[in-house]
Protein backbone atom coordinates (compact mmCIF):
# COMPACT_ATOMS: atom_id res chain seq x y z
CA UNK A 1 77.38 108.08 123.22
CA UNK A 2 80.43 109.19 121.44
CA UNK A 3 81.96 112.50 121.47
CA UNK A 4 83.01 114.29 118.66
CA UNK A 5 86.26 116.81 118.44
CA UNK A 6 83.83 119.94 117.75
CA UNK A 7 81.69 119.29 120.97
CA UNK A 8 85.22 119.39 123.14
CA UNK A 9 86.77 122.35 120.80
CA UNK A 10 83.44 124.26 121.02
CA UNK A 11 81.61 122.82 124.57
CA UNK A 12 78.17 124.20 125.32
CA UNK A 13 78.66 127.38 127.76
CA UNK A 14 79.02 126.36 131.00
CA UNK A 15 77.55 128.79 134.01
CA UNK A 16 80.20 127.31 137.10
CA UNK A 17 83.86 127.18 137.64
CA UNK A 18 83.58 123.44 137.85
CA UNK A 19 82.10 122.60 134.62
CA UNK A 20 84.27 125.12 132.81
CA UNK A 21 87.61 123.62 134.56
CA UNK A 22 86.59 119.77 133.49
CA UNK A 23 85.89 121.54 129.86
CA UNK A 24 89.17 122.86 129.91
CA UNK A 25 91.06 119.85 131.03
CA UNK A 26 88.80 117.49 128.56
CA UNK A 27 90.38 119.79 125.56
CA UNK A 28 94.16 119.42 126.84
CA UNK A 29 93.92 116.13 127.67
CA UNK A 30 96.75 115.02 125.12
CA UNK A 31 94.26 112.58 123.05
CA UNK A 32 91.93 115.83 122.49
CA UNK A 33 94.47 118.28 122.20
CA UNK A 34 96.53 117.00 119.66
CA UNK A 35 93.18 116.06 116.88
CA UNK A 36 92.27 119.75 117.81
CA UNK A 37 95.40 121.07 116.80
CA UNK A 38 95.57 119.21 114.11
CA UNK A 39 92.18 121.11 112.57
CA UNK A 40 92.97 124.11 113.43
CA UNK A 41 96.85 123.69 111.45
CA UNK A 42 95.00 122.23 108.69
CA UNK A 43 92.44 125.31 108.48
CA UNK A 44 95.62 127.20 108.40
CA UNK A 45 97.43 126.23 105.60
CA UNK A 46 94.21 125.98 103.94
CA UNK A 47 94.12 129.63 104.34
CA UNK A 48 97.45 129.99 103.13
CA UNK A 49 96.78 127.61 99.85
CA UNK A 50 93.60 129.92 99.17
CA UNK A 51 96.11 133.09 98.85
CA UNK A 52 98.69 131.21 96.72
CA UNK A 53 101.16 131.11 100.10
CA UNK A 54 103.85 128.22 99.36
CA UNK A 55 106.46 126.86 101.10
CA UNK A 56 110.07 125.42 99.84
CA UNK A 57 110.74 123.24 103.03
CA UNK A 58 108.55 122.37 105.95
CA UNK A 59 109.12 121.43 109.92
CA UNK A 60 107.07 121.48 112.99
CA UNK A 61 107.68 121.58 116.50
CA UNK A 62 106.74 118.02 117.87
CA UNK A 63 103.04 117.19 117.17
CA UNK A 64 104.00 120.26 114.37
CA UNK A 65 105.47 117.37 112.27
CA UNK A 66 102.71 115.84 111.36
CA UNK A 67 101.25 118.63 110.01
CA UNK A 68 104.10 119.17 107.88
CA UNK A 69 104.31 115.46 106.60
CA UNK A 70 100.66 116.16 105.77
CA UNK A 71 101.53 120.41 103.94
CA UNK A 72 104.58 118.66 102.22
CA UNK A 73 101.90 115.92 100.47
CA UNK A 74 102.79 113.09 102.52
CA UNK A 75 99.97 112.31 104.68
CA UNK A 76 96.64 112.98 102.74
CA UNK A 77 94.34 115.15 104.82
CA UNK A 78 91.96 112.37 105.98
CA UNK A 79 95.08 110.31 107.17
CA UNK A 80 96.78 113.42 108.90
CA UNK A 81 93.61 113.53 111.09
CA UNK A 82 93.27 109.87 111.65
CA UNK A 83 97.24 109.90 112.74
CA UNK A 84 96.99 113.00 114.86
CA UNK A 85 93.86 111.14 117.25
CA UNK A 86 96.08 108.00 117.11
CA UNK A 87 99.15 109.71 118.37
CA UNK A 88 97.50 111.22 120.90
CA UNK A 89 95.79 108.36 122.56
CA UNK A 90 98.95 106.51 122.60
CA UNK A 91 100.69 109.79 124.40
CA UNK A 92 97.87 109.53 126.80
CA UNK A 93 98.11 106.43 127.64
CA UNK A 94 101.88 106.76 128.47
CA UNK A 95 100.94 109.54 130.20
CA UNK A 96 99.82 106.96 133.26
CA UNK A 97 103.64 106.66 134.16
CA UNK A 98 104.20 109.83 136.47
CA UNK A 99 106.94 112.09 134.58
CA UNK A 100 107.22 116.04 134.51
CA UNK A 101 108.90 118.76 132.09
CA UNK A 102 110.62 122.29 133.25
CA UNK A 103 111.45 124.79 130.69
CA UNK A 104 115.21 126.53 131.72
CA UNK A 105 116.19 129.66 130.29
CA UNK A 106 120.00 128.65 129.63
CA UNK A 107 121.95 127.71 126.93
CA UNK A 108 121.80 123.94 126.59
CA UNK A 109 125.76 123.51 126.53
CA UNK A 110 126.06 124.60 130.12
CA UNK A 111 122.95 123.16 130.98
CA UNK A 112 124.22 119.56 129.71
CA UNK A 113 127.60 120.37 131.54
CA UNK A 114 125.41 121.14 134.82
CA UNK A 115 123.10 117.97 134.11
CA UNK A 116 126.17 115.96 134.16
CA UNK A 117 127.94 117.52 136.86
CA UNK A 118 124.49 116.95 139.36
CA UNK A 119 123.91 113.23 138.22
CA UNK A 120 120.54 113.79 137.96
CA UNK A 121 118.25 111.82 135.42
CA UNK A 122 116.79 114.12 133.10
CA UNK A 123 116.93 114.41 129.71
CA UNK A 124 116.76 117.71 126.88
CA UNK A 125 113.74 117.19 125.84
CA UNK A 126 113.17 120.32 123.57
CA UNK A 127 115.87 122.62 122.61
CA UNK A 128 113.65 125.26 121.82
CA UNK A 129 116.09 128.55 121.23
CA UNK A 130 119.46 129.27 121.98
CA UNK A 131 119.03 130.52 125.79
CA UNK A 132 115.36 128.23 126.18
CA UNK A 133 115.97 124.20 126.93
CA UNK A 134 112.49 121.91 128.44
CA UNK A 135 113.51 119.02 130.32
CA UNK A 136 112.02 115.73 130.78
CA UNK A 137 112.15 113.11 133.62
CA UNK A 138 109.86 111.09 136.44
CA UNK A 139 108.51 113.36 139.01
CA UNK A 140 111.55 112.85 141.56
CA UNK A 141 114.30 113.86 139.31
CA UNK A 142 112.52 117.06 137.53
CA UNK A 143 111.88 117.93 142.00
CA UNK A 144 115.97 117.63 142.32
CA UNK A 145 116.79 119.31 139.20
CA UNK A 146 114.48 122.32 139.63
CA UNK A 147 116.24 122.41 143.58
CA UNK A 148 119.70 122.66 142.18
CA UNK A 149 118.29 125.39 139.62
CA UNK A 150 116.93 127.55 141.74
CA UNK A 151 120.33 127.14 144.14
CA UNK A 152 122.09 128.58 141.34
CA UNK A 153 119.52 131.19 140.33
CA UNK A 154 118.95 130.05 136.93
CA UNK A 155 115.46 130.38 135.90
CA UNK A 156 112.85 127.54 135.08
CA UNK A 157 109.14 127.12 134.85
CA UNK A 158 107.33 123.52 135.82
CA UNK A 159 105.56 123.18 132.30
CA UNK A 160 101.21 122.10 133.23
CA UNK A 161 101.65 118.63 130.84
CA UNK A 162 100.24 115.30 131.87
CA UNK A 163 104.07 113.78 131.62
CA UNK A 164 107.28 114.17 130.23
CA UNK A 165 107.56 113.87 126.57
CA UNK A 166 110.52 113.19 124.26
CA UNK A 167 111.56 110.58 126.43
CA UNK A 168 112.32 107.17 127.07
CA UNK A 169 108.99 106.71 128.91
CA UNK A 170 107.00 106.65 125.53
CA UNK A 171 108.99 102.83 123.92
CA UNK A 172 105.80 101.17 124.13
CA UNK A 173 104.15 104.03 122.78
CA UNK A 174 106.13 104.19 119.52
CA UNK A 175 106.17 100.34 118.97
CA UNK A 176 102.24 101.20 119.07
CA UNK A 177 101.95 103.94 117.12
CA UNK A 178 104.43 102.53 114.72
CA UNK A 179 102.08 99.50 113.94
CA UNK A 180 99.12 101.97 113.37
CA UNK A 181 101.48 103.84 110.62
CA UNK A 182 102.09 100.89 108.92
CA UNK A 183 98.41 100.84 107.62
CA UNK A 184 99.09 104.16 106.45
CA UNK A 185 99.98 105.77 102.95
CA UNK A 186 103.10 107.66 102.63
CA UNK A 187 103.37 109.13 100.02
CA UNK A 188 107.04 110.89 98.78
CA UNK A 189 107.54 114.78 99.81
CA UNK A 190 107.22 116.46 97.51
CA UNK A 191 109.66 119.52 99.47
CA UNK A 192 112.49 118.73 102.29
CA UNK A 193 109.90 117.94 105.81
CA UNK A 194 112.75 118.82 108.43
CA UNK A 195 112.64 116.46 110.82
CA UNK A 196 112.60 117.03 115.25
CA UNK A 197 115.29 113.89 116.27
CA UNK A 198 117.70 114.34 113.25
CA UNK A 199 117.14 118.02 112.28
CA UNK A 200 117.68 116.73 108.43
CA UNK A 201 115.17 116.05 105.87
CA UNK A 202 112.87 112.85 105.85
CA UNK A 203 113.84 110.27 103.07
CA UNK A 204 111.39 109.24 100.75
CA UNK A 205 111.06 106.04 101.44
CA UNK A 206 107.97 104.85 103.01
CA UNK A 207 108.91 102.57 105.92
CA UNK A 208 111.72 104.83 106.68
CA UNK A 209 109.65 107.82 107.17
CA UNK A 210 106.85 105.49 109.81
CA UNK A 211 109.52 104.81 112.03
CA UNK A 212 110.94 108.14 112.05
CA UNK A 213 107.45 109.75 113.15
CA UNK A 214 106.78 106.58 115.36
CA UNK A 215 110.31 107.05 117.11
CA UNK A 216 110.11 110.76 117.55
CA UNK A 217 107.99 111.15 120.71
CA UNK A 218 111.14 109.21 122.16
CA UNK A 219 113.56 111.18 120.68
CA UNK A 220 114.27 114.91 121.83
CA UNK A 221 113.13 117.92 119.28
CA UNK A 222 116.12 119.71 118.21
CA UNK A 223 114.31 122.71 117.16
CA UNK A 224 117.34 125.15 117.29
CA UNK A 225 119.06 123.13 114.59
């Protein structure tokens, strides 16, 4: 039978380690995790509509742009849900080709400089604050990146995600998602949605704004700006 979001949000209690762990990792699985999120962001600004809370520009942190597509009267509710499940199966499915992400506490000029000056293949993935940088790459190159971290004592934490995001690894994924978004409504923001790969506003124009989402779980979230 199918499963619904609010049996994997809310599973019945479970009396052993094991179940509880496969409960857990049902819920992050990215395919889960990203519908979830989308209800509870939704309940949220809900909340802050019921209290008269407005905003004059909106932006979200990856997945977080959806949500503001949808709080900026792009994306009707019903289709902000449908789009979050959709962009999380496709993640998942990318997710087969092995890929990690670290998150460095360094500025990202000198970590681009040291990037460069190891020749390892990684990517900036999120540049998440001035001194906080998550990297993206397969499995072999995140191993020798972390190594030549640690040799210089800069500080880094292997992120628990089922592969590295913001990255090249997710083409297929976007060509995907892109054709889902094309049966769609966009609708024309009604404030500026700031967007992760440009860090400027969305345009208004319809097909524009599909293969700006589609494209953006290639392109790297430039949060800072």
């Amino acid at each position: 039978p199918d499963v619904h979001l609010p049996e994997v949000v809310f599973p019945k209690t479970a009396f052993d380690e094991e179940t509880k762990a496969a409960q857990q990792a049902r819920l992050t699985a990215t395919e889960w995790a990203q519908p979830a999120i989308g209800c509870a962001s939704l309940a949220l600004l809900n909340v802050l509509g019921r209290i008269d809370v407005t905003a004059s520009a909106v932006g979200g942190h990856s997945f977080g742009e959806v949500t503001a597509l949808h709080a900026a009267g792009v994306l009707s509710a019903e289709d902000f849900l449908r789009v979050a499940r959709q962009r999380g199966e496709r993640m998942r499915d990318a997710a087969s080709k092995p890929g990690w992400m670290t998150a460095v506490t360094a500025a990202v000029e000198v970590l681009r400089a040291k990037i460069a000056e190891w020749g390892v293949d990684v990517v900036v993935a999120n540049h998440n604050a001035p001194d906080q940088v998550v990297l993206s790459g397969e499995t072999h190159a995140i191993d020798a990146v972390e190594t030549k971290l640690k040799a210089e004592s800069i500080s880094f934490k292997r992120l628990n995600v089922a592969t590295a995001f913001h990255w090249k690894v997710f083409a297929d994924s976007a060509q995907s998602f892109l054709q889902f978004l094309e049966g769609i409504p966009f609708g024309a923001p009604a404030i500026d949605v700031y967007a992760n790969a440009t860090a400027s506003p969305y345009t208004g124009d319809a097909k524009a704004m599909r293969m700006q989402l589609a494209q953006q779980i290639t392109e790297p979230v430039r949060f800072v700006e």
